[in-house]
Protein backbone atom coordinates (compact mmCIF):
# COMPACT_ATOMS: atom_id res chain seq x y z
CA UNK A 1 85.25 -70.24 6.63
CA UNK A 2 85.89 -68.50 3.50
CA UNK A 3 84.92 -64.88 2.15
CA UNK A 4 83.31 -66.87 -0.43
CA UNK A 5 81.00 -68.58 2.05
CA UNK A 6 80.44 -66.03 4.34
CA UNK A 7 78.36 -64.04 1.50
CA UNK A 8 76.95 -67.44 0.58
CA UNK A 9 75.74 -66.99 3.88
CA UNK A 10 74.52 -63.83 3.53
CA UNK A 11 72.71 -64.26 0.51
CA UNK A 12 70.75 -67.09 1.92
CA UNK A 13 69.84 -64.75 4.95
CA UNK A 14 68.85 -62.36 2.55
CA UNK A 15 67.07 -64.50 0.06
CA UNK A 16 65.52 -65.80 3.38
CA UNK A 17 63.69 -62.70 4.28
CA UNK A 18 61.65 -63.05 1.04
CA UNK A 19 59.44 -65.13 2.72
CA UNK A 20 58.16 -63.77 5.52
CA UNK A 21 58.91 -60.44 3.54
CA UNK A 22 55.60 -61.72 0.32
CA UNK A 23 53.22 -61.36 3.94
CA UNK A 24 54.65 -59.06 5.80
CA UNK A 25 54.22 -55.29 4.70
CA UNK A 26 56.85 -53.43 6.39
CA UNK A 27 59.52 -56.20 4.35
CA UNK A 28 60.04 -55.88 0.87
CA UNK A 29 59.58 -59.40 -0.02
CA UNK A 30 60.26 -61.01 -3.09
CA UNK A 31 62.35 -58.26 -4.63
CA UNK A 32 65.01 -59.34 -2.04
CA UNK A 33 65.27 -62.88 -4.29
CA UNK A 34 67.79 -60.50 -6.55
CA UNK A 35 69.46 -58.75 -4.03
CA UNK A 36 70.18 -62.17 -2.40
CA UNK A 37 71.44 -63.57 -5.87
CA UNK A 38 73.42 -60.22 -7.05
CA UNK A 39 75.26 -60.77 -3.67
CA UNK A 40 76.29 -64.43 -4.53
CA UNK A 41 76.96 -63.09 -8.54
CA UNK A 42 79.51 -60.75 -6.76
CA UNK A 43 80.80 -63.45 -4.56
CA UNK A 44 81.54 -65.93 -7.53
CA UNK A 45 81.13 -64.43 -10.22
CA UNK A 46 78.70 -63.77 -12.93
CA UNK A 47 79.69 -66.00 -15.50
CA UNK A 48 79.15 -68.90 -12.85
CA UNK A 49 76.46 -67.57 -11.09
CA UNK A 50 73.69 -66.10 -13.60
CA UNK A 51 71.17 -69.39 -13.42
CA UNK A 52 70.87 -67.88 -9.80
CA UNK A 53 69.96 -64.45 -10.93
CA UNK A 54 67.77 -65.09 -13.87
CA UNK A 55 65.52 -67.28 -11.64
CA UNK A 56 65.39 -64.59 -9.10
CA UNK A 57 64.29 -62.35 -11.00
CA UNK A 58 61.80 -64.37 -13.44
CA UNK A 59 60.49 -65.10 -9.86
CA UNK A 60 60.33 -61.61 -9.09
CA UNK A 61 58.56 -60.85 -12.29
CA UNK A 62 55.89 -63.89 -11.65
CA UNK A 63 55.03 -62.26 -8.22
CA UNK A 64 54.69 -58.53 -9.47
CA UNK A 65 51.91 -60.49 -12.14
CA UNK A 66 50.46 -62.39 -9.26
CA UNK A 67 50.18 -59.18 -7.26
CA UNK A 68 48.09 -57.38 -10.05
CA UNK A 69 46.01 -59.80 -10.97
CA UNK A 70 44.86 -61.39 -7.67
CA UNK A 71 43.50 -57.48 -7.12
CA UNK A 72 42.20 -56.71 -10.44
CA UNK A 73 40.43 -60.20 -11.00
CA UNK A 74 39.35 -59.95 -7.45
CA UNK A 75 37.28 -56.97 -8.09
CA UNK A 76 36.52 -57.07 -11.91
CA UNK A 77 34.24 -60.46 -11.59
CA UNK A 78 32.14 -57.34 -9.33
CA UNK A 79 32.54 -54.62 -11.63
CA UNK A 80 34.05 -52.98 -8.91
CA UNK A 81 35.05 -49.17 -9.94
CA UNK A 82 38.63 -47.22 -10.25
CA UNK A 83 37.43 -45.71 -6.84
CA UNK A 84 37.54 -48.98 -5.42
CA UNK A 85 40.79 -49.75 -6.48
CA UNK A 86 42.09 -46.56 -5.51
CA UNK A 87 40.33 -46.76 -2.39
CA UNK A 88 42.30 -49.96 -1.80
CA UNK A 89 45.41 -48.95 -2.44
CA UNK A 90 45.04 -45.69 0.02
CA UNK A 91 43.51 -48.47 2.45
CA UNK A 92 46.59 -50.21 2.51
CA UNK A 93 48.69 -46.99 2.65
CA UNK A 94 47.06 -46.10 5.77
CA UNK A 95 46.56 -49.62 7.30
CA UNK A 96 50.18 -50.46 7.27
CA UNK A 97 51.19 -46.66 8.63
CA UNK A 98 48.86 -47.45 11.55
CA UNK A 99 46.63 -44.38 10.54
CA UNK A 100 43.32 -46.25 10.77
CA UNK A 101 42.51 -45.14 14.39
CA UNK A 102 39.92 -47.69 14.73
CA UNK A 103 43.25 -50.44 14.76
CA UNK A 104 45.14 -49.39 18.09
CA UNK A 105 46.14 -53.16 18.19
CA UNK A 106 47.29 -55.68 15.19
CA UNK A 107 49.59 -53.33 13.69
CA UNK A 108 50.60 -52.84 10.14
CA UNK A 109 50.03 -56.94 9.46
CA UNK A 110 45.87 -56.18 10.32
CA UNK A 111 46.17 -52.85 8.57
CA UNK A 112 47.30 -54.93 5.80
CA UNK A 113 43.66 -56.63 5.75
CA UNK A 114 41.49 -53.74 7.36
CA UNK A 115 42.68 -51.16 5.44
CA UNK A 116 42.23 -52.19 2.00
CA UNK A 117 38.67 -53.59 2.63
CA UNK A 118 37.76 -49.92 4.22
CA UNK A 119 39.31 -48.19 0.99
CA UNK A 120 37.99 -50.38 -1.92
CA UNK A 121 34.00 -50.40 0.19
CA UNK A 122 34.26 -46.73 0.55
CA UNK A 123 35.80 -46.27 -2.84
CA UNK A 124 32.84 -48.47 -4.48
CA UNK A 125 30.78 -46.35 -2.39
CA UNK A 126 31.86 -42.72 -3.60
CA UNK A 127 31.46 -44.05 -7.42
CA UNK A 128 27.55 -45.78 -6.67
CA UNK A 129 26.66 -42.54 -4.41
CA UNK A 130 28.84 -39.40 -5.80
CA UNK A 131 28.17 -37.25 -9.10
CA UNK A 132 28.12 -39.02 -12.34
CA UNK A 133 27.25 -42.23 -11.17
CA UNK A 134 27.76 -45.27 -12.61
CA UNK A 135 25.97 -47.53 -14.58
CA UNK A 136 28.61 -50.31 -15.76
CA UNK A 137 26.78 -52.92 -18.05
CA UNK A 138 24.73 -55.24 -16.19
CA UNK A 139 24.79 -53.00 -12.80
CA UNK A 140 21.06 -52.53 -12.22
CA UNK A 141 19.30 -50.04 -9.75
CA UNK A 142 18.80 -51.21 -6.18
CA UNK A 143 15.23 -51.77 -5.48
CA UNK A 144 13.40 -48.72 -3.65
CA UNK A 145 13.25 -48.76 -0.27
CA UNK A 146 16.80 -50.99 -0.32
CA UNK A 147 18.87 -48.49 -2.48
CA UNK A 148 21.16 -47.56 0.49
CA UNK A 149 21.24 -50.77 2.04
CA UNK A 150 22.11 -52.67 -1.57
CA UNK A 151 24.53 -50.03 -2.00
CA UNK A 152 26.49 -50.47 1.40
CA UNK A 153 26.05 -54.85 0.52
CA UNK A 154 27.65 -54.56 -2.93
CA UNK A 155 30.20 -51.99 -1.66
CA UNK A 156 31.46 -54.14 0.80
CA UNK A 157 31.31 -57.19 -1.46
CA UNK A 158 33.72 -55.29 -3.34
CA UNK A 159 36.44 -54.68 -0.37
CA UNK A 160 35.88 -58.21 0.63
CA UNK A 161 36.92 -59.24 -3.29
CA UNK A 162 39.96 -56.83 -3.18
CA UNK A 163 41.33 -58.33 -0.13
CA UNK A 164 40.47 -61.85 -0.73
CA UNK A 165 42.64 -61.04 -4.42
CA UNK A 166 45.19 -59.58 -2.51
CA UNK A 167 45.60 -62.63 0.43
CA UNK A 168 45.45 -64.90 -2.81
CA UNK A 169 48.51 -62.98 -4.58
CA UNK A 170 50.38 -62.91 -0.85
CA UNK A 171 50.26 -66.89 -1.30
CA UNK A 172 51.20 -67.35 -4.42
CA UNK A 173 53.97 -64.29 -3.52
CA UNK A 174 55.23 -66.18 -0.87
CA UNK A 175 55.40 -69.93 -2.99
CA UNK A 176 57.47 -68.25 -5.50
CA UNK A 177 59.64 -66.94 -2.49
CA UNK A 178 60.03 -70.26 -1.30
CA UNK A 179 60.69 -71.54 -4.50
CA UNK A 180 63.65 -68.86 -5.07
CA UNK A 181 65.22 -69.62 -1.74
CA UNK A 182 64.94 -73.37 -3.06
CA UNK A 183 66.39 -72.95 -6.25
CA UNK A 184 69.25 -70.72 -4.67
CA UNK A 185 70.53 -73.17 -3.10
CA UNK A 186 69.96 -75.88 -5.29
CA UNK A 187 71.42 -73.85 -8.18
CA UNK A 188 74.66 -72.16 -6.23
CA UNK A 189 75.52 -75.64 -4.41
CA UNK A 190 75.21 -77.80 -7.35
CA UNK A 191 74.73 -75.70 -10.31
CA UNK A 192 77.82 -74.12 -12.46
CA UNK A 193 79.20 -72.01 -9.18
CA UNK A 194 79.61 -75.09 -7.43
CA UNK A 195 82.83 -75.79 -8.55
């Protein structure tokens, strides 16, 4: 076995650990698409080998635009708040750290899920409850005697939209990972660096 196909090799392990990397949080997922192909580029070249790259990272670039708007469309059809974004990003800080105490089993992969639907409900909550409250077009009022309870529904309607946009990016993540580990080989076994 060659140098040449040892780092073949190791590129494919690399490019590999994309996928599991798009669900799990404590990988770095598809930005490992270019780290796998840079190897190869070193391997054979990059005058052979740049197909490889450039569809790592226009894969890369897809999932970073997947990423933002499975959370931001998630949320917006809601009108959720910058608090609840925030909120959710804090959530998933502290969910994949483990710092939720209420999670001593699951681990970072259900701190993943937990934690972001805790941040973006209590981040909805602080803009509907604290100073200068809201009123974003269309958001009406709860009725008296459910002002709390409407509150607490449409805060939590709001996590639930943030994390259901964020398991929808984390899909399409990982089909572009899978697609990049596909067109890796593909591309370096019968495309220009074949030879």
């Amino acid at each position: 076995m060659t140098t040449t196909d040892l780092l073949w090799w190791a590129a494919l392990v690399v490019q590999l650990l994309a996928i599991p990397g798009t669900l799990l949080p404590v990988l770095p997922g598809l930005v490992l698409l270019p780290l796998g192909a840079l190897l190869w580029c070193w391997a054979v070249g990059f005058g052979v080998a740049w197909p490889v790259l450039l569809l790592a990272v226009v894969l890369l670039l897809l999932g970073w635009g997947a990423e933002a708007l499975g959370v931001v469309l998630g949320a917006a059809r809601l009108q959720a708040s910058r608090w609840a974004y925030g909120g959710a990003a804090l959530g998933l800080l502290f969910g994949v750290l483990g710092l939720l105490p209420a999670l001593p089993v699951g681990g970072p992969l259900l701190g993943a899920l937990v934690g972001p639907l805790l941040g973006a409900a209590l981040g909805e909550l602080v803009a509907e409850l604290g100073p200068g409250r809201r009123n974003a077009p269309g958001h009406l009022d709860p009725a008296p005697g459910r002002g709390a309870l409407a509150i607490l529904g449409r805060s939590l309607k709001v996590g639930l939209a943030v994390v259901s946009g964020m398991l929808v990016s984390r899909l399409a993540q990982m089909l572009l990972a899978v697609v990049g580990v596909v067109g890796f080989v593909a591309l370096s076994l019968w495309g220009p660096a074949a030879g």
